[in-house]
N, C-alpha and C. Protein backbone atom coordinates (compact mmCIF):
# COMPACT_ATOMS: atom_id res chain seq x y z
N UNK A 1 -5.81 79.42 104.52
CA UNK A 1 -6.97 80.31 104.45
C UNK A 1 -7.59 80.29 103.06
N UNK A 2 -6.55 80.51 102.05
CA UNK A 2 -7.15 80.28 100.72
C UNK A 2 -7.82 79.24 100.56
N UNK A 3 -7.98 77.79 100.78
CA UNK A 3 -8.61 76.82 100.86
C UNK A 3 -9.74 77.37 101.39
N UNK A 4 -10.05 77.52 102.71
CA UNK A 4 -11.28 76.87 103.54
C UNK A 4 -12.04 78.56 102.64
N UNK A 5 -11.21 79.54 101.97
CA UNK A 5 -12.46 80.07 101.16
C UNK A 5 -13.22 79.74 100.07
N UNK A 6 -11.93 78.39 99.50
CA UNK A 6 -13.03 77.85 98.42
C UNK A 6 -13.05 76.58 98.72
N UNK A 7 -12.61 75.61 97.36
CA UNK A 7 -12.87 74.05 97.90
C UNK A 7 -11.96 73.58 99.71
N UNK A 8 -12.36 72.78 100.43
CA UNK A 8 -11.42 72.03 101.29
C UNK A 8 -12.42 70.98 101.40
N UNK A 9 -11.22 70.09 102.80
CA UNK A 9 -11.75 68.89 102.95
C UNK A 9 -12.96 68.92 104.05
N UNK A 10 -14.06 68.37 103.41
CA UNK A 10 -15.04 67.58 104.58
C UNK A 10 -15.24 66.40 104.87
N UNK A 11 -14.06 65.75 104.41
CA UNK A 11 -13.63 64.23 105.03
C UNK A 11 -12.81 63.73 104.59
N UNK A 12 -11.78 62.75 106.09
CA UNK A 12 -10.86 62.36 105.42
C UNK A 12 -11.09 60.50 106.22
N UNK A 13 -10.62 60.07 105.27
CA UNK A 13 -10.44 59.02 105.51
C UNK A 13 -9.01 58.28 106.18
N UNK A 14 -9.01 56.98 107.50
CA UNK A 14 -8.07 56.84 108.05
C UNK A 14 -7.15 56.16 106.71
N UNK A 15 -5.59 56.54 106.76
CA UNK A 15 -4.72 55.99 105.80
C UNK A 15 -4.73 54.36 106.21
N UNK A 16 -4.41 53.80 104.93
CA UNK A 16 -4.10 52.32 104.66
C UNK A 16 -2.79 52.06 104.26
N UNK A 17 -2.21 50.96 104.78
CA UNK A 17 -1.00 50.73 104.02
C UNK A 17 -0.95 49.67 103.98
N UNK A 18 0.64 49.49 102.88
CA UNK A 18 1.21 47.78 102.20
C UNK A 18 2.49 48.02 102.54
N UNK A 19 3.01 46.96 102.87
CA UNK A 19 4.40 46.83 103.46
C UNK A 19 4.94 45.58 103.15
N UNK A 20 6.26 45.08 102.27
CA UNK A 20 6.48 44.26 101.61
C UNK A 20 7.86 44.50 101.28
N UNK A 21 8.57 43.26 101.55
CA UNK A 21 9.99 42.99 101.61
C UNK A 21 10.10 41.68 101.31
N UNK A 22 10.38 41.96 99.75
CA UNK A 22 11.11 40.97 99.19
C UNK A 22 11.35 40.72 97.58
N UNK A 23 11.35 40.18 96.79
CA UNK A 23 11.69 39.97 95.46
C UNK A 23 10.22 40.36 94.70
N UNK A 24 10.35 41.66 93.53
CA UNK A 24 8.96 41.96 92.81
C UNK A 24 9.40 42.73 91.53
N UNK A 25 8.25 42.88 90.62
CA UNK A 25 8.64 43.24 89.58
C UNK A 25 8.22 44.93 89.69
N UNK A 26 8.94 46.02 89.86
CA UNK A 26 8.42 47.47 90.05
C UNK A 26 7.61 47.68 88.98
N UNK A 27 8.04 47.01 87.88
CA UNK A 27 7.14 48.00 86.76
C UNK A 27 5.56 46.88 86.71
N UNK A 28 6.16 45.57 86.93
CA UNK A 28 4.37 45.02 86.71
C UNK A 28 3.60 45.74 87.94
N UNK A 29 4.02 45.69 89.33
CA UNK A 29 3.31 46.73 90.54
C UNK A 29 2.54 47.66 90.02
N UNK A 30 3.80 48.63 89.34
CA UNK A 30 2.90 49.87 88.59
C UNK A 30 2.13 49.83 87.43
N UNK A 31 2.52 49.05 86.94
CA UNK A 31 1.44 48.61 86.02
C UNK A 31 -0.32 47.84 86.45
N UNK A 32 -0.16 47.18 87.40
CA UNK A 32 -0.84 46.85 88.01
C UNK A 32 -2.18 47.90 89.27
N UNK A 33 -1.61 48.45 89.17
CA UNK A 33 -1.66 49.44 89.95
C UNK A 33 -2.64 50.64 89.21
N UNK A 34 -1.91 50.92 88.31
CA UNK A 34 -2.72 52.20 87.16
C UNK A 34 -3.92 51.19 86.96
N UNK A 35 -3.68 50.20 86.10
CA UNK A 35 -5.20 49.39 85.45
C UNK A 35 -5.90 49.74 86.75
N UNK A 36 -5.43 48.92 87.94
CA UNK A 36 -6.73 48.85 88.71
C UNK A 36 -7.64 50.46 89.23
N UNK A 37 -6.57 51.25 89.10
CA UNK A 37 -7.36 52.63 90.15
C UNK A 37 -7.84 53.12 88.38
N UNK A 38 -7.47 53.01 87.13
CA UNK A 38 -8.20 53.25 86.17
C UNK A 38 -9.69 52.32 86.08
N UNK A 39 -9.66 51.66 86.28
CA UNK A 39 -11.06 50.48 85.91
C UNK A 39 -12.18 51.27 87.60
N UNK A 40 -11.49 51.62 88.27
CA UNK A 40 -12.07 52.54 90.04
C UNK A 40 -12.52 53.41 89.35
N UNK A 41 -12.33 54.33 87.90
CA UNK A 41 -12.73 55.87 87.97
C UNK A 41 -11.47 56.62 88.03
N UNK A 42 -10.85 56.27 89.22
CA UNK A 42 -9.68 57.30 89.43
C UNK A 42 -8.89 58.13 87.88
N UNK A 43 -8.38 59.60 88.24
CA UNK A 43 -8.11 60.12 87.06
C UNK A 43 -6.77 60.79 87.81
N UNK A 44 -6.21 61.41 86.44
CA UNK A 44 -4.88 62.37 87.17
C UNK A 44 -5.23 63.58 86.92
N UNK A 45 -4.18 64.81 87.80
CA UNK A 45 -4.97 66.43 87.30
C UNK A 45 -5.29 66.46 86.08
N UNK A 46 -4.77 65.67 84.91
CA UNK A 46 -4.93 66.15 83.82
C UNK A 46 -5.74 65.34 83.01
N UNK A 47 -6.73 64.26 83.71
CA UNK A 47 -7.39 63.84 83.06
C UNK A 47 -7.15 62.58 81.90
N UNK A 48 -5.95 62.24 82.01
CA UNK A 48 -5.54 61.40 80.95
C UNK A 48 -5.90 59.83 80.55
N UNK A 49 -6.25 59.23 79.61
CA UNK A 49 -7.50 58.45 79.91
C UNK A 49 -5.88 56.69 80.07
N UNK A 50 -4.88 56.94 79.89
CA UNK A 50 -3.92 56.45 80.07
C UNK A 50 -3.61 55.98 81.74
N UNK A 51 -3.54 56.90 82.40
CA UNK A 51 -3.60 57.43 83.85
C UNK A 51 -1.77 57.77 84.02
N UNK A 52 -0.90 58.21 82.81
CA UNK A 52 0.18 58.71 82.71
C UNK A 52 0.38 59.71 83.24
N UNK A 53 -0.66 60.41 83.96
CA UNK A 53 -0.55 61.92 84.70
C UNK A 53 -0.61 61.44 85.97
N UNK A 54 -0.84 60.26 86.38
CA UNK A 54 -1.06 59.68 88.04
C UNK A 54 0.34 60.26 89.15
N UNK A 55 1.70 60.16 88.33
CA UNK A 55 2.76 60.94 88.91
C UNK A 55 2.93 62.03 89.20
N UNK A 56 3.22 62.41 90.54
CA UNK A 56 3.01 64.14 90.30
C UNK A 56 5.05 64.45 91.02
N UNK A 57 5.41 63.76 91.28
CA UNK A 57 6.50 63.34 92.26
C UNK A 57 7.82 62.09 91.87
N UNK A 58 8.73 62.27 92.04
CA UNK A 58 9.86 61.45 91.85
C UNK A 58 11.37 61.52 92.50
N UNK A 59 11.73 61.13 93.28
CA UNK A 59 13.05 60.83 94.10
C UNK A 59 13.49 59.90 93.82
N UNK A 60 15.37 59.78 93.44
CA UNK A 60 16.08 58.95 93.75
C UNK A 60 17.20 59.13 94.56
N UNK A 61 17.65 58.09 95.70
CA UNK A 61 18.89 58.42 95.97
C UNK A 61 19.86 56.71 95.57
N UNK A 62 20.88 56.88 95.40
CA UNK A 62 21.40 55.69 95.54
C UNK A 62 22.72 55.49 96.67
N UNK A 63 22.81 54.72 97.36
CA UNK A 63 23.56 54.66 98.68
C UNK A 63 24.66 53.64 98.57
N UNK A 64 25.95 53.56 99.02
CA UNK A 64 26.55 52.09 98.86
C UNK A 64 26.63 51.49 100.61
N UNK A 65 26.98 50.64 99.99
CA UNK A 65 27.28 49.61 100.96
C UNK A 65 27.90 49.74 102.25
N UNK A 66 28.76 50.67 102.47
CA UNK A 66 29.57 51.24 103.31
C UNK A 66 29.24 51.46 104.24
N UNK A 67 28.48 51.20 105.31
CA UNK A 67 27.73 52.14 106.56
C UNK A 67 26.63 52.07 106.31
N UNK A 68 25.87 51.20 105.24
CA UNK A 68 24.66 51.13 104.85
C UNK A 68 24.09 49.86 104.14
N UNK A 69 23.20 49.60 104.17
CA UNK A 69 22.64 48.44 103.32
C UNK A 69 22.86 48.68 101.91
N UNK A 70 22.96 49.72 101.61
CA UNK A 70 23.07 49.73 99.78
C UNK A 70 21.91 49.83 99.01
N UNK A 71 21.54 49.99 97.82
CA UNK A 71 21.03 50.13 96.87
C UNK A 71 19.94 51.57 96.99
N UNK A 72 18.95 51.05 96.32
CA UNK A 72 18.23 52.76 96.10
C UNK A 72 17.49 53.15 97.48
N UNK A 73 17.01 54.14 97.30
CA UNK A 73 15.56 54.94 98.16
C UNK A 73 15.26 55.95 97.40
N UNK A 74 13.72 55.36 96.93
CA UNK A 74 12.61 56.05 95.97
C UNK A 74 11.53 56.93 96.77
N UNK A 75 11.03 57.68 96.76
CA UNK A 75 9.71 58.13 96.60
C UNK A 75 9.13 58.32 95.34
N UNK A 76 7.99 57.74 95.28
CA UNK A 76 6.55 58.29 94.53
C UNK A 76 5.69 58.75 94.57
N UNK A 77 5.01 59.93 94.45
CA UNK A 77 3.72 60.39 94.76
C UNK A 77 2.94 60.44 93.82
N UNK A 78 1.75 59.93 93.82
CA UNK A 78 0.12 59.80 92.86
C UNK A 78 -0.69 60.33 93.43
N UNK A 79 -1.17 61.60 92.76
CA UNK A 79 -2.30 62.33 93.26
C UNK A 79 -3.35 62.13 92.54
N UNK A 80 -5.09 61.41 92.50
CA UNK A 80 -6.03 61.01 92.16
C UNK A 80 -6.99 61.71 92.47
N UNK A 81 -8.24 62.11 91.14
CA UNK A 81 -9.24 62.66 92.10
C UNK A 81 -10.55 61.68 91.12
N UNK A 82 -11.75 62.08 91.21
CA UNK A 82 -12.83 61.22 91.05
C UNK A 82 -14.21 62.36 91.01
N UNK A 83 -15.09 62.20 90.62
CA UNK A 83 -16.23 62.50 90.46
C UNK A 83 -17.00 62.14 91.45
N UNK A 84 -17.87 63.11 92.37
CA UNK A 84 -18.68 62.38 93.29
C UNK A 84 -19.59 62.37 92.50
N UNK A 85 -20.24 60.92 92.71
CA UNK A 85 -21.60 60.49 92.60
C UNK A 85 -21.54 59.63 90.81
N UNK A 86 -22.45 59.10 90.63
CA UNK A 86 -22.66 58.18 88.90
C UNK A 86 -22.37 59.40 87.92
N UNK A 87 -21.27 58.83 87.39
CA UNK A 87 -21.09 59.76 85.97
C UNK A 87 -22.01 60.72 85.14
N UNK A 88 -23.25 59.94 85.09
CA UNK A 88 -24.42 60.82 84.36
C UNK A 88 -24.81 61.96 85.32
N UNK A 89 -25.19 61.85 86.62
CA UNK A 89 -25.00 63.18 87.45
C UNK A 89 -23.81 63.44 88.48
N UNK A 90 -23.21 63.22 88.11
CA UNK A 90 -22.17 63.66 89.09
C UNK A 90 -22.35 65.40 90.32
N UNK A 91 -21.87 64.97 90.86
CA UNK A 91 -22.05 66.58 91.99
C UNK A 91 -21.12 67.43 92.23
N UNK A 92 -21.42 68.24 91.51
CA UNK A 92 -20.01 69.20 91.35
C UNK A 92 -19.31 69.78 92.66
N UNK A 93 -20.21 69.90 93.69
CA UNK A 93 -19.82 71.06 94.13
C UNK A 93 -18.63 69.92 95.40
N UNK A 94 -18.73 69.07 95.15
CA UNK A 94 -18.25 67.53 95.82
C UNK A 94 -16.96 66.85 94.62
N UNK A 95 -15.81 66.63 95.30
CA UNK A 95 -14.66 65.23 94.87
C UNK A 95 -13.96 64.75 95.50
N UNK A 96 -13.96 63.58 94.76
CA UNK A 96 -13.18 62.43 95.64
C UNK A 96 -11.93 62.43 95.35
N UNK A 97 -10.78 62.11 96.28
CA UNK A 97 -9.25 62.26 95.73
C UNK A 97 -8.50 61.07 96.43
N UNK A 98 -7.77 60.55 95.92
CA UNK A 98 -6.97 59.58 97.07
C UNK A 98 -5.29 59.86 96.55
N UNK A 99 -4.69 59.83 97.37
CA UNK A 99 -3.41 60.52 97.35
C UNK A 99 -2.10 59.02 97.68
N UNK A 100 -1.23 58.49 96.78
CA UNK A 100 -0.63 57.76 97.18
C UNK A 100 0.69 57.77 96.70
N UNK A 101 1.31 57.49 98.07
CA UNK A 101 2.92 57.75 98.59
C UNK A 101 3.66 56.36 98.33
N UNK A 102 4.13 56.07 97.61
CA UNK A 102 5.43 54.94 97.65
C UNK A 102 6.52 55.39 97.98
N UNK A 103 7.33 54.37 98.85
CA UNK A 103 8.76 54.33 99.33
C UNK A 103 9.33 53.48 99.51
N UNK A 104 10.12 53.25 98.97
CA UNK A 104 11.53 52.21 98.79
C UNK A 104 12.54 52.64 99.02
N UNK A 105 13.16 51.11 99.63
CA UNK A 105 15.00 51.33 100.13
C UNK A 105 15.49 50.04 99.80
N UNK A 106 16.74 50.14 100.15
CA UNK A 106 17.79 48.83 99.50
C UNK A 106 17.05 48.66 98.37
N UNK A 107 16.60 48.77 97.19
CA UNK A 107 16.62 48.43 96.17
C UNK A 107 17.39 48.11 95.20
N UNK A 108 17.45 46.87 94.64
CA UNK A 108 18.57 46.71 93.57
C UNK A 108 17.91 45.61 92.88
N UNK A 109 18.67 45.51 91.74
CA UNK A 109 18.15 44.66 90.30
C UNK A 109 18.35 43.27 90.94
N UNK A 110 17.96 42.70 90.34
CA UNK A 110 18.17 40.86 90.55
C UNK A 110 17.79 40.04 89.21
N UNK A 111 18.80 39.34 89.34
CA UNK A 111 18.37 38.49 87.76
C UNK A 111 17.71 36.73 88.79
N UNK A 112 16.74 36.67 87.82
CA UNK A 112 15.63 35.91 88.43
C UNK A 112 15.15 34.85 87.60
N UNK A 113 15.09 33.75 87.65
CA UNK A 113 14.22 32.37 86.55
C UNK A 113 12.88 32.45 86.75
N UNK A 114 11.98 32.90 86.33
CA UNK A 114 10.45 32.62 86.46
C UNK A 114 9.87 32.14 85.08
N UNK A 115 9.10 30.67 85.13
CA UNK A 115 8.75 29.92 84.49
C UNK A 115 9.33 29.61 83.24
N UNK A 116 10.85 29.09 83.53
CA UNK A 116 12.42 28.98 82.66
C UNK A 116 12.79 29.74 82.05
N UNK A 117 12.26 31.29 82.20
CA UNK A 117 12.97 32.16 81.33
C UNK A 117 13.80 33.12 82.90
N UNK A 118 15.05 33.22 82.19
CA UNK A 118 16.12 34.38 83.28
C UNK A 118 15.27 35.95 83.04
N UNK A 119 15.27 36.54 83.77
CA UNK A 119 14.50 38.49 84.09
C UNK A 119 15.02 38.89 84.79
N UNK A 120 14.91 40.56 84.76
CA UNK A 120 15.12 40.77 86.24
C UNK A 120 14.48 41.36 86.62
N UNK A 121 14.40 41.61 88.01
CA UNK A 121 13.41 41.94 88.86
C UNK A 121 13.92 42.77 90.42
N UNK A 122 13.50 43.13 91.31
CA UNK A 122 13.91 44.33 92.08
C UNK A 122 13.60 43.53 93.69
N UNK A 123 14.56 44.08 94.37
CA UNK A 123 14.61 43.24 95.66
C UNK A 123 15.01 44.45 96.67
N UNK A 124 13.97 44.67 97.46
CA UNK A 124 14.28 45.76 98.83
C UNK A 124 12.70 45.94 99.20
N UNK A 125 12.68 46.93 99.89
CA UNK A 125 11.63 47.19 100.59
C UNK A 125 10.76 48.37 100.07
N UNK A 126 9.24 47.82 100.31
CA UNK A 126 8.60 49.27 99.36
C UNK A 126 7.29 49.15 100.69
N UNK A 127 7.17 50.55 101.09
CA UNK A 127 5.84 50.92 101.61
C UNK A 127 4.83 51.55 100.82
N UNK A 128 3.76 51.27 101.02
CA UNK A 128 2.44 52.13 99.96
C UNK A 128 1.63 52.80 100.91
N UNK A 129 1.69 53.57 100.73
CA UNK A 129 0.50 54.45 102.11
C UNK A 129 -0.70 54.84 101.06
N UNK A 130 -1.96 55.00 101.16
CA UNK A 130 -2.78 55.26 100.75
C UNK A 130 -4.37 56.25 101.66
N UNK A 131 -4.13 57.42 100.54
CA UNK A 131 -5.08 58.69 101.69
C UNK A 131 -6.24 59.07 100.57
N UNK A 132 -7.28 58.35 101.18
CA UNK A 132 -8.33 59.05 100.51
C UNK A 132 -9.35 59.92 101.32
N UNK A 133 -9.81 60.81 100.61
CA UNK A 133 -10.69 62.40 101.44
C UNK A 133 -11.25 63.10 100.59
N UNK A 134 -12.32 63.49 101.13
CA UNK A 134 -13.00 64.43 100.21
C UNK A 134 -13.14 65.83 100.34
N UNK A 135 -13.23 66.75 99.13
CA UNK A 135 -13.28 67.61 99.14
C UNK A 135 -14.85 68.33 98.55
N UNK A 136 -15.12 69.73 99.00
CA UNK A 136 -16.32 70.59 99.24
C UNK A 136 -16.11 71.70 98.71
N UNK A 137 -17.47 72.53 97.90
CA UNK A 137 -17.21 73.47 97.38
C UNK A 137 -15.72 73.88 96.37
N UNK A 138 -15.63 72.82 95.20
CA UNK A 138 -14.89 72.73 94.47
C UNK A 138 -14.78 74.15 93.76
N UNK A 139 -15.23 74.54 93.33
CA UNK A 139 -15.69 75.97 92.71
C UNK A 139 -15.69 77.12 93.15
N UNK A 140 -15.71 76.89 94.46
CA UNK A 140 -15.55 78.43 95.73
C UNK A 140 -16.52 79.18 95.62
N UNK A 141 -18.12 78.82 95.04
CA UNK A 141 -19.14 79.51 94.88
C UNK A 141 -19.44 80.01 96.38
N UNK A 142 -19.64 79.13 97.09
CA UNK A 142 -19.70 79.10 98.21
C UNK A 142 -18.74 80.09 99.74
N UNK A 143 -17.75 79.51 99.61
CA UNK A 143 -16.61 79.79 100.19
C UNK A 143 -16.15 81.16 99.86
N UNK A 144 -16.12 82.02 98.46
CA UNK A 144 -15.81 83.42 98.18
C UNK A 144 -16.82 83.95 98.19
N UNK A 145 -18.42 83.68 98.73
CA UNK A 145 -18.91 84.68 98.05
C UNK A 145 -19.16 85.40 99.93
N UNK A 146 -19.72 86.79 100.04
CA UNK A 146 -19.45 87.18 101.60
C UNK A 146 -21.13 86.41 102.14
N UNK A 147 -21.77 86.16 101.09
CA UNK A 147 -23.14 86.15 101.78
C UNK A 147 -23.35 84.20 102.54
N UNK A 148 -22.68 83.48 101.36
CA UNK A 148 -23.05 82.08 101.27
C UNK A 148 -21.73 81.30 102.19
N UNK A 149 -20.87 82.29 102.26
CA UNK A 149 -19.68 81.54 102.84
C UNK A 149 -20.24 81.28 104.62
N UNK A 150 -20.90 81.74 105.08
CA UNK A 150 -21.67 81.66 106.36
C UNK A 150 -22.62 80.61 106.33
N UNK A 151 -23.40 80.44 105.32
CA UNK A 151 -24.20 78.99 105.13
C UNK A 151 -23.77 77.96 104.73
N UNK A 152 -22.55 78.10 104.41
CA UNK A 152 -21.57 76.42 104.35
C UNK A 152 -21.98 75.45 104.93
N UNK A 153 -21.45 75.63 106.36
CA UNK A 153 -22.04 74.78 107.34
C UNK A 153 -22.67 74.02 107.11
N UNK A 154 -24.09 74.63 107.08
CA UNK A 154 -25.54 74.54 107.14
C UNK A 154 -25.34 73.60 106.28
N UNK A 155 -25.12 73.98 105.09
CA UNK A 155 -25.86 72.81 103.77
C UNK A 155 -24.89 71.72 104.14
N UNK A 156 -23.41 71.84 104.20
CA UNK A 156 -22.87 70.51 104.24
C UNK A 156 -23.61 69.75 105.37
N UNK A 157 -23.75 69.89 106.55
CA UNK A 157 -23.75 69.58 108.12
C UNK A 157 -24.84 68.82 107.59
N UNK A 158 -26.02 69.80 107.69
CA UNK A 158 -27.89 69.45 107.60
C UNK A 158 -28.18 68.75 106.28
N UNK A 159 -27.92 69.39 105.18
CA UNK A 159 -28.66 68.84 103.83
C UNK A 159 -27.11 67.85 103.07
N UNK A 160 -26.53 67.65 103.34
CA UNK A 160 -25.31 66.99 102.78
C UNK A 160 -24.76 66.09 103.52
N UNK A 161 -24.82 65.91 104.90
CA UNK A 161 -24.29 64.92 105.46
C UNK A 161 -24.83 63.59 105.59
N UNK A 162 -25.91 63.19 105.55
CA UNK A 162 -26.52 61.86 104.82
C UNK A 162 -25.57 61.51 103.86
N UNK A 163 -24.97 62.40 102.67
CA UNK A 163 -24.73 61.70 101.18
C UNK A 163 -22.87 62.08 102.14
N UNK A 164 -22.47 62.93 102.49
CA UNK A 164 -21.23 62.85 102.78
C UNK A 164 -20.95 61.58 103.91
N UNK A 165 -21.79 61.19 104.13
CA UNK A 165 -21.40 60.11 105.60
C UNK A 165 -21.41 58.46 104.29
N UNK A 166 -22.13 58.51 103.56
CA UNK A 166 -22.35 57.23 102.25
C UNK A 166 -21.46 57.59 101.79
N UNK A 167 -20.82 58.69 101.28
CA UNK A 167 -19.68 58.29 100.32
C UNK A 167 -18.17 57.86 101.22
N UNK A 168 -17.98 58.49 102.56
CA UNK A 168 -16.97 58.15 103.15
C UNK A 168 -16.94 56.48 103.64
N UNK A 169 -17.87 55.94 103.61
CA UNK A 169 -18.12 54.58 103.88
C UNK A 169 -17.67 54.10 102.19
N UNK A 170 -17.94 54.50 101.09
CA UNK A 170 -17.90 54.25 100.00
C UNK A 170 -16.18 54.03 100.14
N UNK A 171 -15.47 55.26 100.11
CA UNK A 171 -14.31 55.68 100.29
C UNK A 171 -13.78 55.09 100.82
N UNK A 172 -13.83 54.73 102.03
CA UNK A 172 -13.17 53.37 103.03
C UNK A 172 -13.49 52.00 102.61
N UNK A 173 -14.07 51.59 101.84
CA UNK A 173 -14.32 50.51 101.10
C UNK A 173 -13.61 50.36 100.15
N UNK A 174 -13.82 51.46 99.25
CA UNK A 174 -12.39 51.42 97.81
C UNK A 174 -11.38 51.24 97.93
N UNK A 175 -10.47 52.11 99.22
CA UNK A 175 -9.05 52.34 99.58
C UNK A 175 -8.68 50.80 100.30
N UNK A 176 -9.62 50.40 100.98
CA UNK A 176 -9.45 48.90 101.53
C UNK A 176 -9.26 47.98 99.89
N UNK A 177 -10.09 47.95 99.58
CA UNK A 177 -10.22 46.84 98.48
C UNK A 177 -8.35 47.45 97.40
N UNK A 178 -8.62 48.54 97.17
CA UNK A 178 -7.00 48.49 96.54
C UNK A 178 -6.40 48.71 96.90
N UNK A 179 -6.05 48.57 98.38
CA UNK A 179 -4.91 47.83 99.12
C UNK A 179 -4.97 46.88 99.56
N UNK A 180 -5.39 45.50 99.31
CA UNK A 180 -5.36 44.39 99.21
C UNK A 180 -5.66 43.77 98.18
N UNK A 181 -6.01 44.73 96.94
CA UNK A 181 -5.49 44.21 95.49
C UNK A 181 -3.71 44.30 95.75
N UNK A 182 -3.20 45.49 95.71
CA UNK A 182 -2.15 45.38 95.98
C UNK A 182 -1.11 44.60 97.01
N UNK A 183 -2.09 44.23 97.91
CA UNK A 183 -0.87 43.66 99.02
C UNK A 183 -0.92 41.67 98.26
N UNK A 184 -2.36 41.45 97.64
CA UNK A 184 -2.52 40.06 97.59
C UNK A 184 -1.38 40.05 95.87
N UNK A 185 -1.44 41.00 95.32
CA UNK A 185 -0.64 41.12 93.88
C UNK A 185 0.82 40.77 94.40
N UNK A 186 1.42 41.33 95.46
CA UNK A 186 2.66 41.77 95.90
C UNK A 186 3.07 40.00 96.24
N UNK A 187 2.22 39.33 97.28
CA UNK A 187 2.05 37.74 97.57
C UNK A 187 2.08 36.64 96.39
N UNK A 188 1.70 36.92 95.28
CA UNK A 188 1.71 36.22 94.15
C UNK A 188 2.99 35.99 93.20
N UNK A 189 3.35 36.95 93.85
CA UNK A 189 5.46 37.44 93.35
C UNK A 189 5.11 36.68 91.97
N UNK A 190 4.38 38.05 91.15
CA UNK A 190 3.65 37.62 89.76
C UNK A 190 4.88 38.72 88.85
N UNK A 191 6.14 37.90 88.23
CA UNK A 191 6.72 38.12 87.48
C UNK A 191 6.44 38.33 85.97
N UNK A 192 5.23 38.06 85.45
CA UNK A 192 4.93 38.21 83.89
C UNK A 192 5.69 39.24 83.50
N UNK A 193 5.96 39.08 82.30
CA UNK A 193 6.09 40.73 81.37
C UNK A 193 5.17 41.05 81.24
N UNK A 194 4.83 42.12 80.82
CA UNK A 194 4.04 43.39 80.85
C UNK A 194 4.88 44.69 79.57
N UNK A 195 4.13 44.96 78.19
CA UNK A 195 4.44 45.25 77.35
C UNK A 195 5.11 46.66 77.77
N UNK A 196 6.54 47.24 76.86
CA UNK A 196 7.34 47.92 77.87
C UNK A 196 6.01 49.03 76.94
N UNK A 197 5.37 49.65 76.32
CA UNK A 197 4.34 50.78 75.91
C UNK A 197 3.52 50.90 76.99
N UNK A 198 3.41 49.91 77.62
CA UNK A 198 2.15 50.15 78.83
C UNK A 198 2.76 50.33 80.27
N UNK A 199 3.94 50.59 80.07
CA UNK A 199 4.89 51.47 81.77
C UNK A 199 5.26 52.55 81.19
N UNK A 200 4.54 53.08 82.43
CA UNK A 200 4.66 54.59 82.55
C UNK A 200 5.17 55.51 83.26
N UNK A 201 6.07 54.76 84.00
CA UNK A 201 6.83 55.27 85.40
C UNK A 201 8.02 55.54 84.79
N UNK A 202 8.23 57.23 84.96
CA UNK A 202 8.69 58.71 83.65
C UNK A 202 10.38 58.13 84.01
N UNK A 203 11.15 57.96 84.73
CA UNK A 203 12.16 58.05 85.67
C UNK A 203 12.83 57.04 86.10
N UNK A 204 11.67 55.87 86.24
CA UNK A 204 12.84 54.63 87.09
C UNK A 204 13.76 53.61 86.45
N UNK A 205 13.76 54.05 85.70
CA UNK A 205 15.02 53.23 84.66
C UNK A 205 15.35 51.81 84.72
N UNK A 206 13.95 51.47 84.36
CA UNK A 206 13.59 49.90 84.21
C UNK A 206 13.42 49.33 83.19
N UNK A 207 13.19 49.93 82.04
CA UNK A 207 12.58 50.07 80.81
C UNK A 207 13.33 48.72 80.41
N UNK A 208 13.16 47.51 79.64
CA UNK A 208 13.09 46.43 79.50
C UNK A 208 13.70 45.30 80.53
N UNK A 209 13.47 45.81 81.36
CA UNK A 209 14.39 44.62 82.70
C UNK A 209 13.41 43.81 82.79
N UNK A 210 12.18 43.31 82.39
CA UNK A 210 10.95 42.65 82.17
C UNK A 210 10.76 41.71 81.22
């Protein structure tokens, strides 16, 4: 209820996913990953021009072998939001957010030769789900006040849905395109290092396995 009195969603977009089993580097992924939804716009609640706030979430379990395949199961959650419309006017009363879930199992280290140097690198299964949707009446001008919360509707439906129907096409275009940055990155089983200052993933205890 508190929502639909101030900001909520007036569109959501269908989820996308990546699904990938086999030998990868977690931290170039995430590394890979921040650049691209940073160079998109995308920001974290806190605005950080790094995109070190993109984490909002972190799980580990580790499992043995016994009755089980073994090694880890991760969750990640990245909560993103965006500015509707070109930076110079942006529309307040309108944002864009895309919300993304990683999950991994059997995970475990692997020592690996890529282009004659030994690394290591991570071998199990990782899903990426990806949810982007927009949200309305960010500000709750609308939504709290007793007179305007009745003309909601109206303006989104009649005077807003032209620009809300373009940006969800926008939206389903972005979330496509970086998930198949990601799924074609994942295919390239692109081992580089990647400087350990520029991983930012708070928790997964990777920190020079690269």
């Amino acid at each position: 209820m508190a929502e639909e009195m101030g900001e909520h969603k007036v569109a959501e977009i269908p989820e996308f996913r990546v699904k990938y089993n086999d030998v990868f580097s977690l931290r170039n992924l995430y590394m890979m990953m921040r650049l691209t939804l940073l160079a998109e716009g995308w920001k974290g609640s806190g605005g950080e021009e790094d995109g070190s706030d993109f984490e909002i979430y972190y799980s580990e379990n580790i499992f043995q072998k016994a009755g089980h395949r073994g090694g880890k199961e991760m969750w990640v959650y990245w909560r993103l939001n965006k500015d509707f419309g070109p930076a110079n006017r942006a529309n307040a009363y309108f944002k864009e957010y895309l919300d993304i879930d990683m999950h991994m199992v059997y995970m475990a280290d692997v020592e690996m030769v890529h282009m004659g140097k030994k690394m290591m690198a991570q071998k199990g299964e990782i899903e990426i789900f990806f949810r982007p949707y927009l949200k309305g009446d960010m500000e709750g001008k609308w939504g709290k006040h007793p007179f305007l919360r009745h003309l909601r509707p109206v303006y989104e439906d009649r005077f807003m849905r032209v620009e809300i129907e373009k940006k969800e096409k926008d939206l389903w275009r972005e979330a496509y395109r970086i998930q198949n940055t990601v799924k074609q990155y994942l295919e390239l089983r692109n081992f580089a290092a990647i400087p350990q200052e520029q991983f930012f993933a708070r928790r997964l205890g990777y920190e020079g396995s690269v």
